[in-house]
Protein backbone atom coordinates (compact mmCIF):
# COMPACT_ATOMS: atom_id res chain seq x y z
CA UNK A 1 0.84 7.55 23.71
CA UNK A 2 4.73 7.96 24.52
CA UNK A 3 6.66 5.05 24.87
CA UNK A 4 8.14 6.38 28.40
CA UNK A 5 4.15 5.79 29.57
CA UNK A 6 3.41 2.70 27.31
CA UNK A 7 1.80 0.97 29.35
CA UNK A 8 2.49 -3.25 29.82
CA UNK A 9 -0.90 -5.20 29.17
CA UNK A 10 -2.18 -8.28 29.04
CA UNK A 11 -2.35 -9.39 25.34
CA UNK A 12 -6.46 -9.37 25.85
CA UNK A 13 -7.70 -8.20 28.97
CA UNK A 14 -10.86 -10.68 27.91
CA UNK A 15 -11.01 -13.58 29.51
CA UNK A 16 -12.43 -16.96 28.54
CA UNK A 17 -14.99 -16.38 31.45
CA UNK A 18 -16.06 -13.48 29.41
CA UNK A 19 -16.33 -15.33 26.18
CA UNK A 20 -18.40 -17.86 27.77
CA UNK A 21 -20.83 -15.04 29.24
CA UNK A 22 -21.60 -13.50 25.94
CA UNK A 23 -22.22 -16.31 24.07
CA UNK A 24 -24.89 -17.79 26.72
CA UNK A 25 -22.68 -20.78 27.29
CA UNK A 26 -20.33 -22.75 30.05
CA UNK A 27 -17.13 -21.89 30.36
CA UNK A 28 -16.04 -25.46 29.54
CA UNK A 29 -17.92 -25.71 26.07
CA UNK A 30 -16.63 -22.57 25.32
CA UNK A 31 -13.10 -23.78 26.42
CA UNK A 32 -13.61 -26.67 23.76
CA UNK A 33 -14.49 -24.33 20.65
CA UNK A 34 -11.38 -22.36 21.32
CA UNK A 35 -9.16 -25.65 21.54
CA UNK A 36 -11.53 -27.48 18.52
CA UNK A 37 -12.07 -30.57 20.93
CA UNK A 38 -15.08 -32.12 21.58
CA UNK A 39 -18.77 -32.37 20.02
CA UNK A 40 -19.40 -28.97 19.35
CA UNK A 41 -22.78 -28.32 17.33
CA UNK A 42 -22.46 -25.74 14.55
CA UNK A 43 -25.07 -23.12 16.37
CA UNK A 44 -23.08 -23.71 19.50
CA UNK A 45 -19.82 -22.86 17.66
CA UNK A 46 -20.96 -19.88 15.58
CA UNK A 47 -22.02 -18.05 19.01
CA UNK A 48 -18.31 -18.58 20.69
CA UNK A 49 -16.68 -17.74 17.68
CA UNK A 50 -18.96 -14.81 17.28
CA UNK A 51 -18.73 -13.81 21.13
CA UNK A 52 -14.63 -14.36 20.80
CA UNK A 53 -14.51 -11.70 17.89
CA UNK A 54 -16.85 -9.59 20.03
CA UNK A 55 -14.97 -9.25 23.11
CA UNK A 56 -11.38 -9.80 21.65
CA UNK A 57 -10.34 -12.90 23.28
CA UNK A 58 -7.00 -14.08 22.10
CA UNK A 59 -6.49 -17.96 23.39
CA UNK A 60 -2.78 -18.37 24.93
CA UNK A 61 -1.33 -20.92 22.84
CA UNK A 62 1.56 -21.15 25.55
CA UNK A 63 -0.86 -22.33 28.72
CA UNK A 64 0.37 -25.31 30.24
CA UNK A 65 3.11 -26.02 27.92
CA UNK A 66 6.03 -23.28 27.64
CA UNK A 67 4.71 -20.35 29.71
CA UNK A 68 7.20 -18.39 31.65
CA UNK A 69 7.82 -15.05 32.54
CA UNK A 70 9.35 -13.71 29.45
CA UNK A 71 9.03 -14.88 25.95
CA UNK A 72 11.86 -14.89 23.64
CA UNK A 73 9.75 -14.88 20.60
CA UNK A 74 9.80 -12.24 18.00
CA UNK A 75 6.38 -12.39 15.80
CA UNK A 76 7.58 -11.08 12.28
CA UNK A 77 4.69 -10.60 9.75
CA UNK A 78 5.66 -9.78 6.00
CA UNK A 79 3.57 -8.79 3.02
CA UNK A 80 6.02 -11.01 0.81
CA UNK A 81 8.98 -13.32 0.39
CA UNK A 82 8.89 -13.29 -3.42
CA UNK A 83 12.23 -11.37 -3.91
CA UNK A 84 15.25 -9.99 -2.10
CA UNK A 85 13.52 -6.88 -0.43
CA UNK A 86 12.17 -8.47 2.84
CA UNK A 87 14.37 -11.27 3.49
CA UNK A 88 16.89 -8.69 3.69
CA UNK A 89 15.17 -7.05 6.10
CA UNK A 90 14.33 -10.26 8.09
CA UNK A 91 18.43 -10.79 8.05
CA UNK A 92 19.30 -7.44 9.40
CA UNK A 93 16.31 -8.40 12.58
CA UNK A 94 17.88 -11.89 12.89
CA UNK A 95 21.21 -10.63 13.23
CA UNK A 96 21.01 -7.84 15.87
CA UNK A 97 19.04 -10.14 17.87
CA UNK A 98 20.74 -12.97 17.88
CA UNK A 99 22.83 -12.19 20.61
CA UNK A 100 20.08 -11.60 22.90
CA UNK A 101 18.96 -15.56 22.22
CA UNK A 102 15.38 -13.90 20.50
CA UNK A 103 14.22 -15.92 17.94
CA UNK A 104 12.07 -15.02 15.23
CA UNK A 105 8.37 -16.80 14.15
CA UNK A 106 7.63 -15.26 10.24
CA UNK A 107 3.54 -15.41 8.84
CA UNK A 108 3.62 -14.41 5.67
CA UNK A 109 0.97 -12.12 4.12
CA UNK A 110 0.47 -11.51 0.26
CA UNK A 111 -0.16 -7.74 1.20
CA UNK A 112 -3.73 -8.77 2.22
CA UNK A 113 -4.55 -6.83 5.13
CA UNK A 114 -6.90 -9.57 6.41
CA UNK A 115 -4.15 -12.16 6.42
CA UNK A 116 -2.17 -9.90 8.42
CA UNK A 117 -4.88 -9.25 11.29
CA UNK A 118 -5.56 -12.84 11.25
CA UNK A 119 -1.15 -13.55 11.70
CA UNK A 120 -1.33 -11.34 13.75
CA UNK A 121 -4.18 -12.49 15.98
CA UNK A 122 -2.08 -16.20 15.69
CA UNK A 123 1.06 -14.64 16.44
CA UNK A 124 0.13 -12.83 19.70
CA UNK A 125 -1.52 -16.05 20.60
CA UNK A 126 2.08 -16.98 21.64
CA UNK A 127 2.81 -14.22 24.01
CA UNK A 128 5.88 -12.55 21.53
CA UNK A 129 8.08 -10.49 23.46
CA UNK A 130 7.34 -8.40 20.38
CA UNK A 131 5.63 -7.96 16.97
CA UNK A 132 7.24 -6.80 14.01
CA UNK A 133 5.32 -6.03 10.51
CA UNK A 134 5.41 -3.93 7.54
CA UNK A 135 4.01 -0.56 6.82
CA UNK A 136 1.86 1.36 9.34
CA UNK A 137 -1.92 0.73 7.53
CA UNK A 138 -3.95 -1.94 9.53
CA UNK A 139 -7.19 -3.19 9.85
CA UNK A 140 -9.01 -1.65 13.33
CA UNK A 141 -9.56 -4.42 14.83
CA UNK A 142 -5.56 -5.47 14.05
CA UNK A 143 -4.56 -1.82 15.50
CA UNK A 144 -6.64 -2.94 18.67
CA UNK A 145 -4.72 -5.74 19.00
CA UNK A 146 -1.36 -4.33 18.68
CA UNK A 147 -2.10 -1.86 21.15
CA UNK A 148 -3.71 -4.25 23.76
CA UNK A 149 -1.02 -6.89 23.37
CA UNK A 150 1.51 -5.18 25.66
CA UNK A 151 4.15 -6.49 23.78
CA UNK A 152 7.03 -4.31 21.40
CA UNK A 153 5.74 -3.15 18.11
CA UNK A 154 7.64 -2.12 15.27
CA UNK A 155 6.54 -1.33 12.05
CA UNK A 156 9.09 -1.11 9.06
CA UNK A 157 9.50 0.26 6.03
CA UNK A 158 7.43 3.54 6.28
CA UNK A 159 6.93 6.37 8.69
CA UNK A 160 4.28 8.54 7.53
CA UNK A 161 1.36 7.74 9.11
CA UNK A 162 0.64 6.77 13.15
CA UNK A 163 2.76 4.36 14.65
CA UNK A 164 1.21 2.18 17.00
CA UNK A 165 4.54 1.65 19.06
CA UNK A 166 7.59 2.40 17.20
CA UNK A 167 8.43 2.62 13.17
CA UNK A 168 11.70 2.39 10.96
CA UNK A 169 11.85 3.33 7.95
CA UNK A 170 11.71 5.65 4.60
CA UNK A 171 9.71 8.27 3.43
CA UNK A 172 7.90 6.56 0.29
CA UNK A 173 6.15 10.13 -0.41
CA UNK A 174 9.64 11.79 -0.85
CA UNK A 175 11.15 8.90 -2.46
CA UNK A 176 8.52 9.31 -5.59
CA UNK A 177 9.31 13.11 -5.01
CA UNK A 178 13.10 12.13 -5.56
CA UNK A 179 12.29 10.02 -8.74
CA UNK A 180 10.35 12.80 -10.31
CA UNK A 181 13.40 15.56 -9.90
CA UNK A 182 15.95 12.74 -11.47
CA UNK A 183 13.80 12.32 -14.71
CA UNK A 184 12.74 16.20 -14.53
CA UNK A 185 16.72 17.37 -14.34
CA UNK A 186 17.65 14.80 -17.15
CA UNK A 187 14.98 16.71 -19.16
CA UNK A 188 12.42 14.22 -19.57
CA UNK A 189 9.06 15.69 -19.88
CA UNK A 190 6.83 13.10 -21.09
CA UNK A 191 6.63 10.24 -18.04
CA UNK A 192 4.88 7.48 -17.14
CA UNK A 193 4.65 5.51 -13.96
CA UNK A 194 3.75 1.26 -14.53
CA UNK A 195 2.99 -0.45 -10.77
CA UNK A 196 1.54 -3.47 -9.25
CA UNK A 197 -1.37 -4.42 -7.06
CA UNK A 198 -3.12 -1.92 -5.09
CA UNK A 199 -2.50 -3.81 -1.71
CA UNK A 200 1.01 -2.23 -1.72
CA UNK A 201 0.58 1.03 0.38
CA UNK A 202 3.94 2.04 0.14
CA UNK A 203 3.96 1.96 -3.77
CA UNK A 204 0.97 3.96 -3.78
CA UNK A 205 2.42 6.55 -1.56
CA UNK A 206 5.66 6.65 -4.30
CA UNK A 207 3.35 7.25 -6.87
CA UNK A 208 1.40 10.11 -4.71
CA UNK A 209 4.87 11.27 -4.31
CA UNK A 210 5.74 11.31 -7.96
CA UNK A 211 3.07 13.03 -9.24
CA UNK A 212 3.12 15.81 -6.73
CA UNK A 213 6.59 16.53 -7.48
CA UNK A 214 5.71 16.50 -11.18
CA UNK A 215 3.00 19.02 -10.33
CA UNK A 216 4.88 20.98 -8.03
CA UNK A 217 7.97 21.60 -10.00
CA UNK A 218 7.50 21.22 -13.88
CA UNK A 219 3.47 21.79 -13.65
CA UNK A 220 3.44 18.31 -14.87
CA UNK A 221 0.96 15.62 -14.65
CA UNK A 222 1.65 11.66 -15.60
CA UNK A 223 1.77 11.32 -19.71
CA UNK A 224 0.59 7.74 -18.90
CA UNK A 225 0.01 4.69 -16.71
CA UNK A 226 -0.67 0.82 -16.03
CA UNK A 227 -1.39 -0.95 -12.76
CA UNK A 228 -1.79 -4.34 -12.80
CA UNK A 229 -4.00 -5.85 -10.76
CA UNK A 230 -1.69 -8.54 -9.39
CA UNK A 231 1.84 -9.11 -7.31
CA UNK A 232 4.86 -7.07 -8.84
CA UNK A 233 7.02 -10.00 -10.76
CA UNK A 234 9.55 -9.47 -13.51
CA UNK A 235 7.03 -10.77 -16.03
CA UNK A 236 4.49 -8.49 -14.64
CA UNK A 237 6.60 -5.19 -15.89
CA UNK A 238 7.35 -6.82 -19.04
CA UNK A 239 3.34 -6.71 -19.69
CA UNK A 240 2.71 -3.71 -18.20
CA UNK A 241 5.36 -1.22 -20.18
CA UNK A 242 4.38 -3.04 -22.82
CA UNK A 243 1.21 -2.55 -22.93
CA UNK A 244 1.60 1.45 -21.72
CA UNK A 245 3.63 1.76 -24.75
CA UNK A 246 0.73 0.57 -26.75
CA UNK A 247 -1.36 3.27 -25.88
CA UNK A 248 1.37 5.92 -24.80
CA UNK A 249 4.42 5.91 -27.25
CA UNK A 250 4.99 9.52 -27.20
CA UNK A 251 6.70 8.59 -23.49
CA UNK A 252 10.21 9.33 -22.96
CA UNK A 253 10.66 7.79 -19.25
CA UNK A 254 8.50 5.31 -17.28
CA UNK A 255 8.81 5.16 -12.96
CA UNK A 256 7.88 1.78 -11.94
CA UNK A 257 6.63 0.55 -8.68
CA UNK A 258 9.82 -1.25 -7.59
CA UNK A 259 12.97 -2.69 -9.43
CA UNK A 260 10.85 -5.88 -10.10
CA UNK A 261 8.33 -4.19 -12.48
CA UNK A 262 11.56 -2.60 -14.15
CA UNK A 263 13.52 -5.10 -15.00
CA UNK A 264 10.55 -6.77 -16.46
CA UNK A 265 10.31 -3.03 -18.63
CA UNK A 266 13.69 -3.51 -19.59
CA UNK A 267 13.47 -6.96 -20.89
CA UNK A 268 10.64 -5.89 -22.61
CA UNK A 269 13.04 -2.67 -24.36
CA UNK A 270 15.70 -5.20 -25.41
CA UNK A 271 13.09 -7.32 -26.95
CA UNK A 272 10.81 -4.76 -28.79
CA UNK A 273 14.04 -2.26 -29.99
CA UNK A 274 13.36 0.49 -27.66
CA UNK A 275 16.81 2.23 -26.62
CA UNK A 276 16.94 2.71 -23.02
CA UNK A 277 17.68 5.53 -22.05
CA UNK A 278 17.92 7.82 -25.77
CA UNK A 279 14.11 6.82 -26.12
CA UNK A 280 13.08 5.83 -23.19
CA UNK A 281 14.29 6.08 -19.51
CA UNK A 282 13.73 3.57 -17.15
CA UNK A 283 13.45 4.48 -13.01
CA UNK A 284 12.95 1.62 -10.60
CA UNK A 285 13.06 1.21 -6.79
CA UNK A 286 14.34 -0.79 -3.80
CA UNK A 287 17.94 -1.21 -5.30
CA UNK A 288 18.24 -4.83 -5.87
CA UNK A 289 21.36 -6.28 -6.82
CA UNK A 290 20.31 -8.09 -9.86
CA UNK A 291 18.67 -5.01 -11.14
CA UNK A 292 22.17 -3.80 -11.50
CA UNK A 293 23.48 -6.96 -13.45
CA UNK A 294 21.64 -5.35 -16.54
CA UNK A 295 23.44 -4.53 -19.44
CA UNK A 296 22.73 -0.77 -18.55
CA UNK A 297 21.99 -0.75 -14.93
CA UNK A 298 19.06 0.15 -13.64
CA UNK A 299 18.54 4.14 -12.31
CA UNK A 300 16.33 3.48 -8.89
CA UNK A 301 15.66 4.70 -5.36
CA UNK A 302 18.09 2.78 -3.09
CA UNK A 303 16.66 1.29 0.05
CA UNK A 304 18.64 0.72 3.07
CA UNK A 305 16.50 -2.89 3.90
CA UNK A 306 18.75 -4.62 5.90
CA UNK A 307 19.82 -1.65 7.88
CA UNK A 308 15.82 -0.96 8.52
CA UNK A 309 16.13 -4.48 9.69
CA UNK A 310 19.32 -4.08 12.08
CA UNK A 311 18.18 -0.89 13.66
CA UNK A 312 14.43 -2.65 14.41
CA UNK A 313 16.78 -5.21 15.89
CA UNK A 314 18.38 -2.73 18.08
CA UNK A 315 15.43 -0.71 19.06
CA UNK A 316 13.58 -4.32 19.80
CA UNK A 317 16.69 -4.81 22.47
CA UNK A 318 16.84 -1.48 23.79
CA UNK A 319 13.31 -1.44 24.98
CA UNK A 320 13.73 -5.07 26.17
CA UNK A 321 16.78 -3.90 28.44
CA UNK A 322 14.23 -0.88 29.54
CA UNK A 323 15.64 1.46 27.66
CA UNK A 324 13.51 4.52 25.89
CA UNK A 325 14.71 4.02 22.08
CA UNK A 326 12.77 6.52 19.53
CA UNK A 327 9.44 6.15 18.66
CA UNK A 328 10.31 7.06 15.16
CA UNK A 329 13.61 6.11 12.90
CA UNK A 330 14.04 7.81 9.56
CA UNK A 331 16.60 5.42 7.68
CA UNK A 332 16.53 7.23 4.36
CA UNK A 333 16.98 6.25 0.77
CA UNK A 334 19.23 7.26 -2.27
CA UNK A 335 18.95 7.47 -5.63
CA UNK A 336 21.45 5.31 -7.25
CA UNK A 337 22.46 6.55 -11.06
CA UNK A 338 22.75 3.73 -13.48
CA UNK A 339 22.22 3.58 -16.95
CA UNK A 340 19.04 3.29 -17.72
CA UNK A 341 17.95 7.18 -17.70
């Protein structure tokens, strides 16, 4: 649907009338089950909860207290705050809407797309004036909700897929692409790729992007790789390359998931003797500033975070004022030539 014919809706057009009805019960023990007051027995509470998933009633945590016409609550759901990447982007949203006196309520989500319907199901309980989270894959029923919820939506970071209301971001697909043709026009031939856990979309669309490009223009495939099945951490890459190595040492350049994973490569280099980049060639991504504190900094695919975060800001405020702001923003990336390849 266009935004110039996005409709405004009620965050559920379910009421708690309609909860009530399907479960078999009053309206005033159902009332208690979704405000956990009262003697509620367990059969009675498993059919309201059950009939409040089935009709998609979302309480209003402002009744009675600070309803008005117009919220100035931003609902901001992230898939981590364990380095730099988002809270820059959170600082770019905070600061172009500042001045319109929005304020910002964060959930945080561990890249669990169950945590993230359920923030989001707590956030829209507060009536946002808009919703803001990362990446465009969702659960249905968290899609639903979005759509239904008649408030802004913005999702950042990506914008290849279907946005449910507006997106800002990068192309992940063509920022693997752009990794590959670095390594491939500094002659590298042999190359690996080391990531993290498989909850990260975007990484997985890098590494989709990486070996297509391989494919595409050197008739290459990947000479090796290791995923680990957990959060992308320093020490994380440090295990990973090693352990790649162990089994792949004919490699002459590893891509890692994000600058994270290859600093914790490169830590592992200057421990084990490897010479970055005469034997081996490290490529990261996201850009982070400490990744180019190394000795050698770090080769890696630039992202513009807190300028995905500004322009969200400015989109949010352009629709508020009633404005028609693009349904899709392509920020871009760069690759940023250090010394590690």
């Amino acid at each position: 649907m266009s935004n110039e014919h996005r409709p405004h809706r009620a965050v559920s057009a379910a009421t708690l009338a309609d909860v009530a009805r399907a479960a078999g019960v009053s309206e005033i023990t159902a009332s208690r089950v979704v405000r956990g007051r009262g003697p509620i027995s367990a059969a009675t509470r498993a059919k309201v909860e059950a009939a409040i998933a089935a009709v998609g009633y979302v309480p209003n945590r402002l009744a009675g207290g600070l309803a008005s016409a117009g919220s100035n609550l931003v609902g901001v759901v992230l898939p981590s705050l364990s380095n730099s990447v988002f809270p820059d982007v959170l600082s770019g949203l905070n600061g172009a809407i500042a001045g319109e006196r929005l304020r910002t309520l964060v959930a945080v989500t561990d890249y669990d797309l169950d945590a993230e319907r359920d923030a989001v199901a707590a956030l829209l309980a507060w009536r946002p004036a808009a919703l803001v989270l990362v990446g465009l894959e969702h659960r249905p029923e968290t899609r639903e909700m979005l759509a239904a919820s008649g408030a802004t939506i913005i999702e950042l970071m990506d914008i290849e897929g279907d946005p449910v209301d507006l997106a800002v971001g990068l192309s992940h697909t063509a920022a693997g692409a752009a990794a590959a043709r670095r390594l491939l026009a500094r002659g590298r031939s042999r190359i690996g790729y080391v990531g993290h856990g498989a909850g990260d979309l975007r990484a997985a669309k890098r590494r989709a992007g990486l070996e297509a490009a391989l494919k595409r223009d050197a008739n290459l495939t990947l000479a090796g790789a290791h995923v680990v099945d957990a959060p992308s951490s320093v020490g994380a890459g440090r295990a990973a390359l090693a352990a790649l190595l162990e089994v792949a040492p004919e490699l002459d350049a590893v891509v890692f998931s994000n600058d994270d994973m290859a600093l914790g490569g490169a830590f592992h280099c200057m421990a084990a003797g490897v010479d970055v980049p005469d034997r081996l060639a490290l490529v990261g991504f996201n850009g982070l500033e400490l990744a180019n504190a190394l000795p050698k900094p770090l080769t890696t695919v630039r992202t513009a975070r807190g300028e995905i975060g500004r322009i969200a800001g400015e989109v949010l405020c352009a629709r508020l004022r009633g404005e028609t702001p693009p349904k899709v923003t392509d920020v871009g990336f760069d690759v940023v030539a250090g010394g590690t390849d």
